[in-house]
Protein backbone atom coordinates (compact mmCIF):
# COMPACT_ATOMS: atom_id res chain seq x y z
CA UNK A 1 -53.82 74.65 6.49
CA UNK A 2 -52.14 71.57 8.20
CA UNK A 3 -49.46 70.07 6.14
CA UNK A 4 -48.45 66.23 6.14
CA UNK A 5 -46.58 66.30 9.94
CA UNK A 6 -48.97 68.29 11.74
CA UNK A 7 -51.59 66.02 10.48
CA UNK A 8 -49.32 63.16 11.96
CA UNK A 9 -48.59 64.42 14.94
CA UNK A 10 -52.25 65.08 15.24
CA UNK A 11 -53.23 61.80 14.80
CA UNK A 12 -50.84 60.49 17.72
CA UNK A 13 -51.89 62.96 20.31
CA UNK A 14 -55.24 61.81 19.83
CA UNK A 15 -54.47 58.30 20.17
CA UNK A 16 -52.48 58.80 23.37
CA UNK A 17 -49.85 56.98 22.31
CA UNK A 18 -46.19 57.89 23.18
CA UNK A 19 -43.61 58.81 20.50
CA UNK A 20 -39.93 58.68 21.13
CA UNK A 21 -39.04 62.72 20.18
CA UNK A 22 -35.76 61.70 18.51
CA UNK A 23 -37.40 58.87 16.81
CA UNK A 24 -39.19 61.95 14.70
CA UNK A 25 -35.82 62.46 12.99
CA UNK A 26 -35.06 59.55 11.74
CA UNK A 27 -36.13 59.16 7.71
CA UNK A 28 -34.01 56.03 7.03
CA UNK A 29 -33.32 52.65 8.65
CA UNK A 30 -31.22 49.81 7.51
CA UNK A 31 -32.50 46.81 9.25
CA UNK A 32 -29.39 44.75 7.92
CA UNK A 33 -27.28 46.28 10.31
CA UNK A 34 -27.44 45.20 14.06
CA UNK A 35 -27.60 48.84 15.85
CA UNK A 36 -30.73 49.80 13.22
CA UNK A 37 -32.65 46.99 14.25
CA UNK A 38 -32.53 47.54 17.36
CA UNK A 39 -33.38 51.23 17.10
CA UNK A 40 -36.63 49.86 15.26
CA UNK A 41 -37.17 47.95 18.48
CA UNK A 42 -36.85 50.60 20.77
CA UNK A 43 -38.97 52.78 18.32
CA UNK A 44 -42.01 50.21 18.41
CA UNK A 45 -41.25 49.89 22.00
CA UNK A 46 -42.00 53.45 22.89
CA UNK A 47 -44.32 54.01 20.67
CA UNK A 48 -46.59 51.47 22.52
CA UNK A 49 -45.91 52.65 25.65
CA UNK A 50 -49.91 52.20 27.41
CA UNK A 51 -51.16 51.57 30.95
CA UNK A 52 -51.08 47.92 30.64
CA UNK A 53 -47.93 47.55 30.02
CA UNK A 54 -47.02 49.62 33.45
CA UNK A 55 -44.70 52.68 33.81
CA UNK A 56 -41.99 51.45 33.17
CA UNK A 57 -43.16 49.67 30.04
CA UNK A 58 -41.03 46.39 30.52
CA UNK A 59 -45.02 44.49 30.09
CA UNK A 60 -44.60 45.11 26.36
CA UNK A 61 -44.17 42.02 24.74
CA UNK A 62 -42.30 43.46 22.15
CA UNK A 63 -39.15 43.45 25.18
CA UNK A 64 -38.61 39.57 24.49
CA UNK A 65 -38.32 40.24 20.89
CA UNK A 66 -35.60 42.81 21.83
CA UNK A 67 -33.80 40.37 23.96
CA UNK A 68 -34.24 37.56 21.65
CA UNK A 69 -31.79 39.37 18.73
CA UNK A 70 -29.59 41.06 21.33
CA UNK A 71 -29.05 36.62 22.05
CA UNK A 72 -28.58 36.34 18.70
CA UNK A 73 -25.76 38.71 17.78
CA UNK A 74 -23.87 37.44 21.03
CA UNK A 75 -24.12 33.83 20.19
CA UNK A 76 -23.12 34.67 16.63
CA UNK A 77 -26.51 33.42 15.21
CA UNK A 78 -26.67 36.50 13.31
CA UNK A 79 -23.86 35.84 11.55
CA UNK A 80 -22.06 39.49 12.28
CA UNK A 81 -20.24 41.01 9.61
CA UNK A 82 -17.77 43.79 9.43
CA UNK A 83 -18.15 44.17 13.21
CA UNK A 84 -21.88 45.51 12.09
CA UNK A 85 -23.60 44.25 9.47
CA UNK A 86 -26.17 40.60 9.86
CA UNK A 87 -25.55 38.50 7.18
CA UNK A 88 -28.27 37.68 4.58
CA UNK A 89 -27.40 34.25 4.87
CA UNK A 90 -28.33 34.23 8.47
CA UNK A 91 -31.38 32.05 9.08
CA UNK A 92 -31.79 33.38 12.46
CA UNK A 93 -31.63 37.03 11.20
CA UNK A 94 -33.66 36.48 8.42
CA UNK A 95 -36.47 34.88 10.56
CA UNK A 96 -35.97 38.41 13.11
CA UNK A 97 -36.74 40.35 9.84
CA UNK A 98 -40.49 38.69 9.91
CA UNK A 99 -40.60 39.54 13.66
CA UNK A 100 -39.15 43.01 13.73
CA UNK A 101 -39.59 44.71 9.98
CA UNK A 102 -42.83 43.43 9.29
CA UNK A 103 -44.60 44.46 13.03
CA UNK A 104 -43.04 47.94 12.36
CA UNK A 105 -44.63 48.48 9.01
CA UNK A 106 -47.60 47.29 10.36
CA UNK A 107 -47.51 49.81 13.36
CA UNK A 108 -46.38 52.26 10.67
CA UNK A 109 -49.73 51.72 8.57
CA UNK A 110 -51.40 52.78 11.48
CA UNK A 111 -49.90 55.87 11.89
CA UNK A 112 -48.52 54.16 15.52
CA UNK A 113 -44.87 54.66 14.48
CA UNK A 114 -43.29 57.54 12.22
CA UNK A 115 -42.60 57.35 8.73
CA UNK A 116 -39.50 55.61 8.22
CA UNK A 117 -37.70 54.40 4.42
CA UNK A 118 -37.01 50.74 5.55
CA UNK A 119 -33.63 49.78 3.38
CA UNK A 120 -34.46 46.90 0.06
CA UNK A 121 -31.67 44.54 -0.47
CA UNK A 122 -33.77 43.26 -3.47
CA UNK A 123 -34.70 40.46 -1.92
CA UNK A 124 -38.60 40.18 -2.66
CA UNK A 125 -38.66 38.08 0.60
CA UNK A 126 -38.05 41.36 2.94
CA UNK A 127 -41.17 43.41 2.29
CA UNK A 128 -39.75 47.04 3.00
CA UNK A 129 -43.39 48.74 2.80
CA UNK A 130 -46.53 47.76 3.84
CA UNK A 131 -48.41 47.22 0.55
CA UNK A 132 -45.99 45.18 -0.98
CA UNK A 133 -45.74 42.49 1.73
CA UNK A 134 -48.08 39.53 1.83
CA UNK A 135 -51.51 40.53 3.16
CA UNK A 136 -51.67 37.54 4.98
CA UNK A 137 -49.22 37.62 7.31
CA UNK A 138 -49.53 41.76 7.74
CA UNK A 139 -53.61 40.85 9.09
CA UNK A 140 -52.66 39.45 12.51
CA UNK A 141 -50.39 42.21 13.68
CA UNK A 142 -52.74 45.00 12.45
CA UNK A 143 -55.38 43.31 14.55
CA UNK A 144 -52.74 43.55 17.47
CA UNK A 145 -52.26 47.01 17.06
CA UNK A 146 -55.48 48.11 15.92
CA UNK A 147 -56.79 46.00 19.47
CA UNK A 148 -53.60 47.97 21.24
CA UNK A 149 -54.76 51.23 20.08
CA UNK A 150 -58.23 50.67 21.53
CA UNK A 151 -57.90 49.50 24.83
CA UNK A 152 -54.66 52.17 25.46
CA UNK A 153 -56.24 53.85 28.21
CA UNK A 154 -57.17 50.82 29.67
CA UNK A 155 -56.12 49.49 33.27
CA UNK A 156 -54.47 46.69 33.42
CA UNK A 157 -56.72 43.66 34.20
CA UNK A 158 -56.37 39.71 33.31
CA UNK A 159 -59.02 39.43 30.02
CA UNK A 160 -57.63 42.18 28.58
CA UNK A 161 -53.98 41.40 29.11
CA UNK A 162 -54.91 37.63 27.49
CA UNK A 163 -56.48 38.86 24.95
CA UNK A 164 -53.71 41.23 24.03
CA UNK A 165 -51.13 38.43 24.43
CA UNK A 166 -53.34 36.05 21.96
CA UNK A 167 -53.31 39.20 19.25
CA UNK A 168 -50.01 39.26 19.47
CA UNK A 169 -48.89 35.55 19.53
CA UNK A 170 -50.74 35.07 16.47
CA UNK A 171 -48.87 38.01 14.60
CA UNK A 172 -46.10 36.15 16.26
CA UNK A 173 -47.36 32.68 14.59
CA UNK A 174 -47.94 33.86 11.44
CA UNK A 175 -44.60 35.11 10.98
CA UNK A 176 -42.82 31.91 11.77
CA UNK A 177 -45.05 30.08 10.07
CA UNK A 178 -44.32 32.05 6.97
CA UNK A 179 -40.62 32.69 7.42
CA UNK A 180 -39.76 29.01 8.24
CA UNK A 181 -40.83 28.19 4.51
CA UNK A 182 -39.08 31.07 2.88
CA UNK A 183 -35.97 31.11 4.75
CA UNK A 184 -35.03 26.97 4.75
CA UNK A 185 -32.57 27.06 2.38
CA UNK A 186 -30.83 29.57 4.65
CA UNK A 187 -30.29 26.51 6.81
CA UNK A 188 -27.85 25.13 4.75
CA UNK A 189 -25.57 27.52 6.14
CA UNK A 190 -25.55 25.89 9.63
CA UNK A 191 -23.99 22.98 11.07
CA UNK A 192 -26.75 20.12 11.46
CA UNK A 193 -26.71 20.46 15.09
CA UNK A 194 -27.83 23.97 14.78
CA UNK A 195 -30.11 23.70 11.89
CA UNK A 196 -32.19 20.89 14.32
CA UNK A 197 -31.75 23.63 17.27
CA UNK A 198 -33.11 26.66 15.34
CA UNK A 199 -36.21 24.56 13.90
CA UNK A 200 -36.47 23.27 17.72
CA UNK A 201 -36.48 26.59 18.81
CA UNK A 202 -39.66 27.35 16.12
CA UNK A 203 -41.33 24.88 17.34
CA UNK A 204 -40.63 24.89 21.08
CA UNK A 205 -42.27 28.45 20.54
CA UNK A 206 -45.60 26.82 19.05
CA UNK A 207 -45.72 25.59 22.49
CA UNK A 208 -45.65 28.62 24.70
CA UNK A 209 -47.65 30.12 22.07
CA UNK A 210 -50.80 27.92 23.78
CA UNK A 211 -50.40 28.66 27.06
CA UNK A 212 -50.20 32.75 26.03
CA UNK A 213 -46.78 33.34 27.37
CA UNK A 214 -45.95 36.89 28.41
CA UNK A 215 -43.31 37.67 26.16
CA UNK A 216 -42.52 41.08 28.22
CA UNK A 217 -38.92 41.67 29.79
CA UNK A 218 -39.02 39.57 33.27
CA UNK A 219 -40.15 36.18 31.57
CA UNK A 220 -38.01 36.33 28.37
CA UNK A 221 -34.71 37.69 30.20
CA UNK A 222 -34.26 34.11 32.48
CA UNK A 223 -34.86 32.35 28.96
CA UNK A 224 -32.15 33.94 27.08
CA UNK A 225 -29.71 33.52 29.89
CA UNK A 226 -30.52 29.96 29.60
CA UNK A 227 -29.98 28.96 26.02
CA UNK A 228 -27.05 27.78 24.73
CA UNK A 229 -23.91 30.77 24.40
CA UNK A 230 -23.03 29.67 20.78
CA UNK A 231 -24.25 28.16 17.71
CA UNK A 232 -23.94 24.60 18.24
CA UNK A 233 -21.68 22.63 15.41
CA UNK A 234 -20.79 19.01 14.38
CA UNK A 235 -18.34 18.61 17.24
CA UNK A 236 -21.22 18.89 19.88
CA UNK A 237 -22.70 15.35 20.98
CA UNK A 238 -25.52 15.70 22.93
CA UNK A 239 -25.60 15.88 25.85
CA UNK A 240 -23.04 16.85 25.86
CA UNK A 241 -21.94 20.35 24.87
CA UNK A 242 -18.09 21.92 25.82
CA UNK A 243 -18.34 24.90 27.86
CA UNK A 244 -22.15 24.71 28.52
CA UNK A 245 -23.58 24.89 32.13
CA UNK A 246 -26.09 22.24 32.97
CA UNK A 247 -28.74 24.95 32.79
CA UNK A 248 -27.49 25.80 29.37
CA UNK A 249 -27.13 21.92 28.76
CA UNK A 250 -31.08 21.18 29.66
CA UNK A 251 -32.15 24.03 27.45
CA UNK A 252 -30.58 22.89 24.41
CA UNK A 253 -31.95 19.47 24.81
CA UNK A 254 -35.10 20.54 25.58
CA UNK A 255 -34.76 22.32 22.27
CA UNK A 256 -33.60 19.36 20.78
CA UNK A 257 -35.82 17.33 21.84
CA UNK A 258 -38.97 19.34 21.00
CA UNK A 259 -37.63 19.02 16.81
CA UNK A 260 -37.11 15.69 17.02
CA UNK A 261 -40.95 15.03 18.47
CA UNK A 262 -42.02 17.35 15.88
CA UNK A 263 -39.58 15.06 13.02
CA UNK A 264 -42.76 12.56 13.58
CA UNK A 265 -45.96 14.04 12.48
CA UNK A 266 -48.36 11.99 14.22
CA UNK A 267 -47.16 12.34 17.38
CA UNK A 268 -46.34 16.14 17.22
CA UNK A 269 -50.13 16.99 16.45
CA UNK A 270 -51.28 14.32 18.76
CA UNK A 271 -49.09 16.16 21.36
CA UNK A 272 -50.17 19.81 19.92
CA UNK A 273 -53.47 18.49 20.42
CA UNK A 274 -53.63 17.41 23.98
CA UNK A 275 -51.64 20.57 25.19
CA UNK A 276 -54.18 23.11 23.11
CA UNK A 277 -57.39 21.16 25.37
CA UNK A 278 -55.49 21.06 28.37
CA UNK A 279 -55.22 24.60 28.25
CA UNK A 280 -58.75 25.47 27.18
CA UNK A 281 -59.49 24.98 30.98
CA UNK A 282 -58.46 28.10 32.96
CA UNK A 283 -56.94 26.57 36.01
CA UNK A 284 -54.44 24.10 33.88
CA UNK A 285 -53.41 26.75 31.20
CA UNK A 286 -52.30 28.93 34.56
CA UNK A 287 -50.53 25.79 35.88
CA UNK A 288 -48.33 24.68 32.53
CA UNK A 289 -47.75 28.55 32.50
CA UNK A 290 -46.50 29.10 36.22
CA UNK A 291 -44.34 25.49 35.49
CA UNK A 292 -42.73 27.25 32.39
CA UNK A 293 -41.87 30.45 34.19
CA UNK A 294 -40.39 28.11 36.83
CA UNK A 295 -38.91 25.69 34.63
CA UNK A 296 -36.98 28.83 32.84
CA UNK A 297 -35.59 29.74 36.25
CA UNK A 298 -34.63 26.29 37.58
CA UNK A 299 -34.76 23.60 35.01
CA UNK A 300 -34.34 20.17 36.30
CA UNK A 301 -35.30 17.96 33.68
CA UNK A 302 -36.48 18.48 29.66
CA UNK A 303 -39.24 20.55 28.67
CA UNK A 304 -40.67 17.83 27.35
CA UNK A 305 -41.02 15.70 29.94
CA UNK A 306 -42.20 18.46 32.25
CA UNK A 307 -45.15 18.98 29.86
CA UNK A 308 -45.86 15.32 29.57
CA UNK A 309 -46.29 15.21 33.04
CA UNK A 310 -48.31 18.46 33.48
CA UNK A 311 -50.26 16.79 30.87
CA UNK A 312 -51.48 13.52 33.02
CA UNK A 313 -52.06 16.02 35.82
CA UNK A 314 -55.15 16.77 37.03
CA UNK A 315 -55.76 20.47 37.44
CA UNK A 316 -59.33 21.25 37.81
């Protein structure tokens, strides 16, 4: 008879998905503290290792999510403590928990990563297994990984690599979406500079979302080197920021800018709205994207204005 783990390991081989060895070893994870979380990273990272995502696996989109928190614990977003440990009052961290925890319990439901005992602070807003967290946003990444599963042996080619990137921005979606709501009175605990950056930053994501950004490690990386090196506070003035570079400086305001566009309604979802048709057309959605990517490598003016201008162009 099989018991329990040969069953498991079983169901991996047959799936053709690679397993980190070590990885098997591990019963426990604290996602509180910085090192664990980004062992849960490199867990889901591995364990998704397919074609598509090349040899060397840096296609994964779940390598921007990696760099994104490794940014956050050196700009002190995650609010460090005891040289370790990210602070429960930490809005960013808390929003990371809906974009690392939640993926992984998803992938663990699916038998794609090992059983793992995700740590409870008692906080019925961190969902440490699968069945207790809200079905709702849990749909969208098992749809990602159920689609990543199926096309594993895949080569790479551009529907399926769209496709996989839409899966996964809407698991993306859905967990901002949801987090934002739960986590604003976490806010409060950041200057007002930083609390209008950090709901920027949402929302500057809702529009690379549209154009089906690659979120793998060559696109993110320039992006991360870009934003600002520190939490902004009440002493910053934009535009001006001490000790930021002028690539740095752009970034922020482009950040900046994007929240206070999406501070009036009507003219966020009128903007929403002309970027999501624009980019039903093939040839423009390839053009805002191939701006973007250059636009996170040599910025020269806002984001904003770059996409109000790609949006008068004619692309067709």
């Amino acid at each position: 008879m099989f018991n329990n783990k040969f069953l498991f390991i079983f169901f991996i081989i047959i799936n053709n998905i690679s397993i980190i060895i070590s990885s098997s070893t591990l019963t426990k994870l604290n996602p509180w503290i910085f090192e664990e979380r980004i062992q849960l990273y490199d867990i889901l990272i591995n364990s998704t290792k397919i074609k598509i995502f090349g040899v060397d696996n840096l296609n994964n989109c779940f390598q921007g999510f990696k760099i994104q928190l490794e940014w956050q614990k050196e700009t002190g977003r995650s609010m460090i403590i005891n040289s370790t440990d990210i602070s429960f009052n930490s809005w960013w961290g808390s929003m990371n928990y809906y974009e690392s925890v939640v993926p992984f319990l998803s992938a663990m439901n699916l038998g794609i990563v090992p059983e793992i005992e995700i740590f409870n602070i008692g906080d019925d807003r961190y969902c440490t297994i699968y069945s207790e967290c809200d079905k709702e946003l849990m749909e969208p990444w098992d749809i990602y990984f159920q689609y990543l599963i199926k096309i594993k042996n895949e080569e790479y080619n551009d529907e399926i690599q769209q496709q996989l990137l839409q899966f996964n921005w809407d698991g993306h979606m859905k967990s901002l979406k949801i987090g934002i709501k739960l986590f604003n009175d976490k806010l409060n605990y950041l200057s007002k500079n930083e609390a209008k950056f950090s709901t920027g930053f949402v929302h500057f994501v809702d529009v690379i979302a549209l154009i089906n950004f690659n979120t793998n490690y060559s696109q993110i990386l320039p992006i991360f080197d870009a934003l600002p090196p520190r939490m902004l506070t009440n002493s910053d003035h934009p535009p001006i920021f001490k000790g930021f570079t002028k690539t740095q400086t752009i970034y922020t305001l482009s950040v900046l800018s994007i929240n206070q566009l999406y501070e009036n309604q009507i003219l966020w979802n009128y903007f929403l709205n002309l970027l999501k048709t624009k980019t039903k057309n093939e040839n423009c959605r390839n053009l805002i994207n191939q701006e973007i990517i250059n636009f996170t490598k040599y910025p020269e003016s806002t984001l904003i204005k770059l996409l109000f201008k790609l949006l008068l162009t004619n692309c067709n």
